[in-house]
C-alpha atoms as a PDB file:
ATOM      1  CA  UNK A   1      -6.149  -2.089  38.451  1.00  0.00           C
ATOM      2  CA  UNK A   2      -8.159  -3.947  35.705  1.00  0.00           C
ATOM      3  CA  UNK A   3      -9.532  -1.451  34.036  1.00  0.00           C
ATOM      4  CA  UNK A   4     -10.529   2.229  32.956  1.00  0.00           C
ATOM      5  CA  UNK A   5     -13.104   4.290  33.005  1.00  0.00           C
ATOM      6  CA  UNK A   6     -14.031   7.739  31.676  1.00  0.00           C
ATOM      7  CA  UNK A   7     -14.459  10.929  33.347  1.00  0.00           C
ATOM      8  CA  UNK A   8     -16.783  13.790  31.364  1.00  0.00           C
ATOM      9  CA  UNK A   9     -16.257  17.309  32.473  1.00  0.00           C
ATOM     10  CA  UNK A  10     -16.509  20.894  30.810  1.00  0.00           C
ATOM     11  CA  UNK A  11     -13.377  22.524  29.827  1.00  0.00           C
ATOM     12  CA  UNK A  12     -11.708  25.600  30.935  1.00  0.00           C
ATOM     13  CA  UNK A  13     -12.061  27.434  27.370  1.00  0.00           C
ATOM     14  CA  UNK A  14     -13.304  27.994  24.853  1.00  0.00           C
ATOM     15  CA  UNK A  15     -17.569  28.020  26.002  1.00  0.00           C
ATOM     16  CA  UNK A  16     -19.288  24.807  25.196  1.00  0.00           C
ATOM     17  CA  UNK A  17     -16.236  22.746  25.232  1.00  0.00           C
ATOM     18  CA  UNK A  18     -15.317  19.666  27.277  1.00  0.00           C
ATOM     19  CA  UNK A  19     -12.940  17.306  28.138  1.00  0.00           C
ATOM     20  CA  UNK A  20     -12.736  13.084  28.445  1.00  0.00           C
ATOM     21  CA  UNK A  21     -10.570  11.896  30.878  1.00  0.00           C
ATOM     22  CA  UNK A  22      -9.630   8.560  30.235  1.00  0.00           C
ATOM     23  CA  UNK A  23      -8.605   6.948  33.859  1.00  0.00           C
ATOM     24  CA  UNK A  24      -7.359   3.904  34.723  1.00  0.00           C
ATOM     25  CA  UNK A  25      -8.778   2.014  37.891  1.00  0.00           C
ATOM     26  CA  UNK A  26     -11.759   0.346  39.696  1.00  0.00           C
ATOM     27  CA  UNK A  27     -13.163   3.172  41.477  1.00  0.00           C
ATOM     28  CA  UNK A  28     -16.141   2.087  38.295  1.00  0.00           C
ATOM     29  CA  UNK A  29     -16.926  -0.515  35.879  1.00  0.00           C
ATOM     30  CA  UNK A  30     -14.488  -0.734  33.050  1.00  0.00           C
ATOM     31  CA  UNK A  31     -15.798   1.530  30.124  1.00  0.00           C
ATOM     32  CA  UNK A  32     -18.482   3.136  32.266  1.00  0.00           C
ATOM     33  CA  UNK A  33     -18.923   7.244  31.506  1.00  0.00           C
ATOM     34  CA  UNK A  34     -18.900   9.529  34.314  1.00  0.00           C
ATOM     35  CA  UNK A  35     -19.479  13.083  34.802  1.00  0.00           C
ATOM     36  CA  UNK A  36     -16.599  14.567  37.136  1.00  0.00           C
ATOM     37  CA  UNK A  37     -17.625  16.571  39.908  1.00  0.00           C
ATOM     38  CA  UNK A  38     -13.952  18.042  40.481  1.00  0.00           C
ATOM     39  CA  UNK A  39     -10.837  16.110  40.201  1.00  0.00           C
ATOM     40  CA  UNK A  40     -10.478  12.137  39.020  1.00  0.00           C
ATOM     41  CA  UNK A  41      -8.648  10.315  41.929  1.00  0.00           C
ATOM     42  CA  UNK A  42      -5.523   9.730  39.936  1.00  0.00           C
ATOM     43  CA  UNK A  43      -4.340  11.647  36.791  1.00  0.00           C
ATOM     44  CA  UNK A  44      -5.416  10.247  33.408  1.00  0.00           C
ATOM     45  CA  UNK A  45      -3.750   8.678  30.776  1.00  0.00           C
ATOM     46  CA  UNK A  46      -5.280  10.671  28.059  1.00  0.00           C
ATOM     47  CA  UNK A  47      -7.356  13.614  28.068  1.00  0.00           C
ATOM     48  CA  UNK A  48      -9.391  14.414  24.853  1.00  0.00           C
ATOM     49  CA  UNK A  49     -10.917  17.962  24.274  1.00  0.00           C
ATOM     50  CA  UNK A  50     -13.667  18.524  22.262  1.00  0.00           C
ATOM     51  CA  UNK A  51     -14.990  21.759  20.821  1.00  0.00           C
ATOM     52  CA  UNK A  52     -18.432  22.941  21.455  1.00  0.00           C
ATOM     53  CA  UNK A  53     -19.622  21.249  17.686  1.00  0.00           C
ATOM     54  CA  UNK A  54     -18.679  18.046  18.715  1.00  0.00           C
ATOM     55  CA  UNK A  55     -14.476  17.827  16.834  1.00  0.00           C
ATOM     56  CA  UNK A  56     -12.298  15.798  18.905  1.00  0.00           C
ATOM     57  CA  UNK A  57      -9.515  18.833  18.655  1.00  0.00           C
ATOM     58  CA  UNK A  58      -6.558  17.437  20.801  1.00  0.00           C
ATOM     59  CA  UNK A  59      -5.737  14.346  22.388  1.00  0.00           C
ATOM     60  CA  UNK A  60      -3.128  14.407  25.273  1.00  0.00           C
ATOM     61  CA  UNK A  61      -1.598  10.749  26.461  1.00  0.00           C
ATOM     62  CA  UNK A  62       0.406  11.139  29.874  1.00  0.00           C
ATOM     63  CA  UNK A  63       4.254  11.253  29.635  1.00  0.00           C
ATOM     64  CA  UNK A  64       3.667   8.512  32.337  1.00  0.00           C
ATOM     65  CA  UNK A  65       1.712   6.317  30.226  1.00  0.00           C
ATOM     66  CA  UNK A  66       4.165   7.401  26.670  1.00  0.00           C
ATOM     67  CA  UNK A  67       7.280   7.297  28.248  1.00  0.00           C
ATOM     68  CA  UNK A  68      10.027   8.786  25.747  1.00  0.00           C
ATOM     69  CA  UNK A  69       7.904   8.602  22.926  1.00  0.00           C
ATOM     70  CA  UNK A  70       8.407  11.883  21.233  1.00  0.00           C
ATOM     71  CA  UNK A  71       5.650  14.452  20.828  1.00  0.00           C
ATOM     72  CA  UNK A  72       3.025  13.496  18.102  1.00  0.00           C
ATOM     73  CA  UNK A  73       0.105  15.298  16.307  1.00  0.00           C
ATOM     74  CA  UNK A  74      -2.841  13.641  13.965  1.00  0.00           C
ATOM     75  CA  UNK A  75      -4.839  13.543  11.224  1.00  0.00           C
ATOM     76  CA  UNK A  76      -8.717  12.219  11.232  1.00  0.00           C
ATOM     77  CA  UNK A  77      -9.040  10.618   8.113  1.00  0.00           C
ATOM     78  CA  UNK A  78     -12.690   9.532   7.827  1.00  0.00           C
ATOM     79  CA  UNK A  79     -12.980   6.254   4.965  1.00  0.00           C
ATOM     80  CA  UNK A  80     -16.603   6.729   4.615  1.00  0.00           C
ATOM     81  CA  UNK A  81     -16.512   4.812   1.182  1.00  0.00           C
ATOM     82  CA  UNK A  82     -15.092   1.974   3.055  1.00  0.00           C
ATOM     83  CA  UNK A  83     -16.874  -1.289   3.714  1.00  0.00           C
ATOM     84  CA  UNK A  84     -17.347  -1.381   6.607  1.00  0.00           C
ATOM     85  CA  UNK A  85     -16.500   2.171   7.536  1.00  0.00           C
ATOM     86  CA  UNK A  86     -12.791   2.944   8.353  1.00  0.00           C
ATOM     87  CA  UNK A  87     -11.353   5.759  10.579  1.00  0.00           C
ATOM     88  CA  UNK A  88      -7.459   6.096  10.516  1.00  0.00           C
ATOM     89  CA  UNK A  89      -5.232   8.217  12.438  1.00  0.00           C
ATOM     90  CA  UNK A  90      -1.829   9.174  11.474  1.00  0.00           C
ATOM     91  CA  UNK A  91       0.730  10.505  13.644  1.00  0.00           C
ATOM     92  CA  UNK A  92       3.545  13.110  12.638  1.00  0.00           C
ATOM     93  CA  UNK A  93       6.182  13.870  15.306  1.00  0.00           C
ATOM     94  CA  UNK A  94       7.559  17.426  13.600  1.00  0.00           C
ATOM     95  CA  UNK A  95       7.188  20.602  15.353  1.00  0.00           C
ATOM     96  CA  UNK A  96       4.333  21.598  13.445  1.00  0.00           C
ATOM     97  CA  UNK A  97       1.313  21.434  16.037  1.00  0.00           C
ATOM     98  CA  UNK A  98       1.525  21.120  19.975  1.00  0.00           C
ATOM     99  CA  UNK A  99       1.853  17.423  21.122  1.00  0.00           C
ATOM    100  CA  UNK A 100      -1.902  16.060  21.016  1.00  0.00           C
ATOM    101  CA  UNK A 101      -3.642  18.173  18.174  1.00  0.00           C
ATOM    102  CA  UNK A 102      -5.876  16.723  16.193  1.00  0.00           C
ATOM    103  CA  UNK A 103      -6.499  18.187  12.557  1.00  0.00           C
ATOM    104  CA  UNK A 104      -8.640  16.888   9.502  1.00  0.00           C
ATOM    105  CA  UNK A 105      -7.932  15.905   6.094  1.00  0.00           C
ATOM    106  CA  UNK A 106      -8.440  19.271   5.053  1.00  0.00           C
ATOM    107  CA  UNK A 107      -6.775  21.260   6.976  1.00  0.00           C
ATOM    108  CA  UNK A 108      -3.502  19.240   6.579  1.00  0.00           C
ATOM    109  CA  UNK A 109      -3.497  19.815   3.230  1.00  0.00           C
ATOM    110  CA  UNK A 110      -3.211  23.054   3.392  1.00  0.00           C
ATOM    111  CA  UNK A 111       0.037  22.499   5.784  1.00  0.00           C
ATOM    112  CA  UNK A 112       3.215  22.924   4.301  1.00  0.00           C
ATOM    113  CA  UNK A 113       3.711  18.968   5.196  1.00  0.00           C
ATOM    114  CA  UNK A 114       3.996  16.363   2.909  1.00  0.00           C
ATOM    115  CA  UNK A 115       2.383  13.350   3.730  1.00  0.00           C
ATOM    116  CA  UNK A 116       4.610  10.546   3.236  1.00  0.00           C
ATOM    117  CA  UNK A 117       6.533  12.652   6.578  1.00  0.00           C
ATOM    118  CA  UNK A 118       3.920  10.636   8.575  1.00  0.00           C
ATOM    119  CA  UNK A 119       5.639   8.089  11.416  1.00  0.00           C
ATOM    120  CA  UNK A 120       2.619   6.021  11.833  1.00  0.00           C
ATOM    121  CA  UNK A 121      -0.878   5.468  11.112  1.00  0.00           C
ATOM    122  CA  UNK A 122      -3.904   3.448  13.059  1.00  0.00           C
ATOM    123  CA  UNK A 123      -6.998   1.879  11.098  1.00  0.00           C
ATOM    124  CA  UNK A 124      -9.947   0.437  12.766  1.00  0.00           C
ATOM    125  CA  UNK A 125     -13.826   0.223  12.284  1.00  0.00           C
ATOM    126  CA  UNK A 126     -15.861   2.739  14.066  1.00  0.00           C
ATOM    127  CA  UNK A 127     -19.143   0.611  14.142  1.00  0.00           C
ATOM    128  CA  UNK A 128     -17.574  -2.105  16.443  1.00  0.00           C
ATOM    129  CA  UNK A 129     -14.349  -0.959  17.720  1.00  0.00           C
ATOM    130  CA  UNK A 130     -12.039  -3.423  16.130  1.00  0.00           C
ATOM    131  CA  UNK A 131      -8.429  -2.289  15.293  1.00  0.00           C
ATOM    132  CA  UNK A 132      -7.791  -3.169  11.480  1.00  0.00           C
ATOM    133  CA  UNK A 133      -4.170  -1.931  11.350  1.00  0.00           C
ATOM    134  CA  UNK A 134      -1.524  -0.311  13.304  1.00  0.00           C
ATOM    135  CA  UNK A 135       1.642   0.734  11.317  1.00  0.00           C
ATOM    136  CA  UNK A 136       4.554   2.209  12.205  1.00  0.00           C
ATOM    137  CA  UNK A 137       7.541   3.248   9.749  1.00  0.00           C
ATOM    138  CA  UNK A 138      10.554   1.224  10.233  1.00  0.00           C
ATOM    139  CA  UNK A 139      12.706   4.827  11.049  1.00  0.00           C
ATOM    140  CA  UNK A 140      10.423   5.184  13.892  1.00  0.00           C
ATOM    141  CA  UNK A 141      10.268   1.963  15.687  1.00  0.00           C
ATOM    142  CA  UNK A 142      11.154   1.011  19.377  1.00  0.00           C
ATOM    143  CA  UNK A 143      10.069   4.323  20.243  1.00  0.00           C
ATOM    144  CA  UNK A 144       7.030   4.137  22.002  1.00  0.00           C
ATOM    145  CA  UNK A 145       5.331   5.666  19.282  1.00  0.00           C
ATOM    146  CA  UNK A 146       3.177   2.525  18.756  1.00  0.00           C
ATOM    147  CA  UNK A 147       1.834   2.721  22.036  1.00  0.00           C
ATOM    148  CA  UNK A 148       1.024   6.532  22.500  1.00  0.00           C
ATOM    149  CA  UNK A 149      -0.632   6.488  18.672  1.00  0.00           C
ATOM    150  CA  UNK A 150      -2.764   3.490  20.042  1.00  0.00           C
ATOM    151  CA  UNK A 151      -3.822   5.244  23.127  1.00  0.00           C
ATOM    152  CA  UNK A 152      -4.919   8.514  21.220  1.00  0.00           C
ATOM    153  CA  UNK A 153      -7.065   6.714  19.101  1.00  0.00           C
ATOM    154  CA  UNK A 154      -8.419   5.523  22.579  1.00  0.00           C
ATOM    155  CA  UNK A 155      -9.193   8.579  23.349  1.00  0.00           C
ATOM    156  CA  UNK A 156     -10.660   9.937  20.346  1.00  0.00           C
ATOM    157  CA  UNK A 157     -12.908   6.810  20.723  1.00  0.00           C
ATOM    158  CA  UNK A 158     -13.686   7.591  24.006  1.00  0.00           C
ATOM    159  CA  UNK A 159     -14.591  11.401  23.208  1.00  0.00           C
ATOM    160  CA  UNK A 160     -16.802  10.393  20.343  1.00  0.00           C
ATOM    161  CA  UNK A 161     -18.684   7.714  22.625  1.00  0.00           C
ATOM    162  CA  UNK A 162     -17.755   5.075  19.876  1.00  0.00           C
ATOM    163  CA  UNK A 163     -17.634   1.617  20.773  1.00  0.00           C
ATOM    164  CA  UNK A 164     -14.028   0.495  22.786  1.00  0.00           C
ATOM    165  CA  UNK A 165     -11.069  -0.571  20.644  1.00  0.00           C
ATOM    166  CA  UNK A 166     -10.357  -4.371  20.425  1.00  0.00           C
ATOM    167  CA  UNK A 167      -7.478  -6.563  18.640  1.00  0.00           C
ATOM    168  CA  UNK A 168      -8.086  -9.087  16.541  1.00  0.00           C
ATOM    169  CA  UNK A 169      -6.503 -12.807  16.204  1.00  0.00           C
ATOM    170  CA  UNK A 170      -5.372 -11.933  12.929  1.00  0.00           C
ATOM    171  CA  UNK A 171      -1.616 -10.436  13.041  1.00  0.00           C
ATOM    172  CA  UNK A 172       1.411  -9.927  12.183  1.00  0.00           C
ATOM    173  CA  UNK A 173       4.627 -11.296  13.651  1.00  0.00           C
ATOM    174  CA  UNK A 174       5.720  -7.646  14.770  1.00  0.00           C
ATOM    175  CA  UNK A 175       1.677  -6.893  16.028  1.00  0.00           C
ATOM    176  CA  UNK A 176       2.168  -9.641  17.933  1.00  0.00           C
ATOM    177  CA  UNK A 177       5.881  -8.588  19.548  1.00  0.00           C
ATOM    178  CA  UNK A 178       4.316  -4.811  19.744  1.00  0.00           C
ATOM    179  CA  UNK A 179       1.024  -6.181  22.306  1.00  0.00           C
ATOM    180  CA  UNK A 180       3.382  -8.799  23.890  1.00  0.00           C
ATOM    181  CA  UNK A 181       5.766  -5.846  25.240  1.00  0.00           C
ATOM    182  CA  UNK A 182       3.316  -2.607  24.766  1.00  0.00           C
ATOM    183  CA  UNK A 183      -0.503  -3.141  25.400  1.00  0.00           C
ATOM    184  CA  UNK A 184      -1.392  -2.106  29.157  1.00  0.00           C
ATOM    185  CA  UNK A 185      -2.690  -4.692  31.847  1.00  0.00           C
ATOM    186  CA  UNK A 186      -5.978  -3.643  31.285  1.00  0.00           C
ATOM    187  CA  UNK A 187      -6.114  -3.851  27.458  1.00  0.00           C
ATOM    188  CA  UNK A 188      -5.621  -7.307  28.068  1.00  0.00           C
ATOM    189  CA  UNK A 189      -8.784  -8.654  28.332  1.00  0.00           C
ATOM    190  CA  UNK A 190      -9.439  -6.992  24.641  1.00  0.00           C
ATOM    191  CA  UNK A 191      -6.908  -8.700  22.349  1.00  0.00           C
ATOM    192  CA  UNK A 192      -8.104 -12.255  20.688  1.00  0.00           C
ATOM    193  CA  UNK A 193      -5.924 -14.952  20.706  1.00  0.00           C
ATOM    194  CA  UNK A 194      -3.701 -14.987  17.944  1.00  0.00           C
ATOM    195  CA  UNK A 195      -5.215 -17.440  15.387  1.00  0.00           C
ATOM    196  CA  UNK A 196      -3.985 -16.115  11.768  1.00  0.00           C
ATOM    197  CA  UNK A 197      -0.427 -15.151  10.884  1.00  0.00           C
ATOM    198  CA  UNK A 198      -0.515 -11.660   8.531  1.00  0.00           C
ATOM    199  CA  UNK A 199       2.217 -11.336   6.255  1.00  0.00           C
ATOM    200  CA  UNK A 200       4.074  -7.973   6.935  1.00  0.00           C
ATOM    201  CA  UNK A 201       2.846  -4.724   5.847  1.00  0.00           C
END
């Protein structure tokens, strides 16, 4: 398989919502939308759901694709002041939330939760796709965690119909060990060649 592809369909509950399956496969062109008329040939990797006003409110990544990475929830954190435009997503792995929900800024701060108990956090720029940072605390490493929190921002990109995610050629010397052992066949094709070395975060 050499690539994915999305599958739309409505969601069981609540009315008006729906679901993006993100699937991998050549059944159709990699990154092409498609409304599912019953079940996706395989099961997806991720599966977004997104409330009838348009809020990505969970993102699900398969224990097949995650592995033993532990259960994770988010925060959206729009950077509209940014330039360009940021959007990061931070991961906590407390028991919290299910495994997959999304909340906003300001919701979490009404959470008993403080912030610096994040594991990991993923930066990139909305308008074109392009993956700024990916961080993960040095407690938390070698966990897979890197790799699920990469995929749900996939899938939040996917359920908000933003452009695809893309890497760089400007990294570090662990961003560089991290794709070399964790980025997916069919990611591939979307990571630069390494041309800048990034000091450490």
């Amino acid at each position: 398989m050499h690539g994915i592809w999305w599958g739309r369909r409505p969601a069981a509950s609540p009315p008006g919502a729906h679901e993006v399956l993100v699937i991998p496969g050549d059944e159709h062109a990699d990154g092409t939308l498609v409304d599912l008329d019953g079940e996706p040939p395989r099961p997806p990797i991720i599966t977004a759901h997104i409330d009838s006003g348009g809020r990505v409110t969970s993102i699900v990544v398969s224990s097949a694709f995650a592995g033993s990475a532990p259960p994770l929830w988010y925060v959206e954190v729009p950077e509209t002041a940014a330039k360009p435009p940021a959007m990061v997503l931070v991961a906590y792995a407390t028991g919290d939330l299910a495994d997959g929900t999304v909340v906003d800024n300001a919701t979490f701060t009404t959470m008993p939760i403080r912030s610096d108990a994040q594991v990991a956090a993923i930066r990139w720029w909305p308008s074109n796709g392009q993956i700024h940072q990916l961080y993960v605390g040095p407690d938390h490493r070698r966990k897979g965690i890197g790799r699920k929190l990469g995929a749900a921002a996939g899938g939040y990109v996917a359920a908000r119909g933003w452009p695809r995610m893309w890497v760089s050629g400007e990294r570090t010397d662990l961003g560089e060990t991290m794709l070399a052992h964790a980025a997916p066949d069919y990611f591939a094709h979307r990571i630069t060649q390494r041309h800048t070395h990034s000091p450490p975060m």
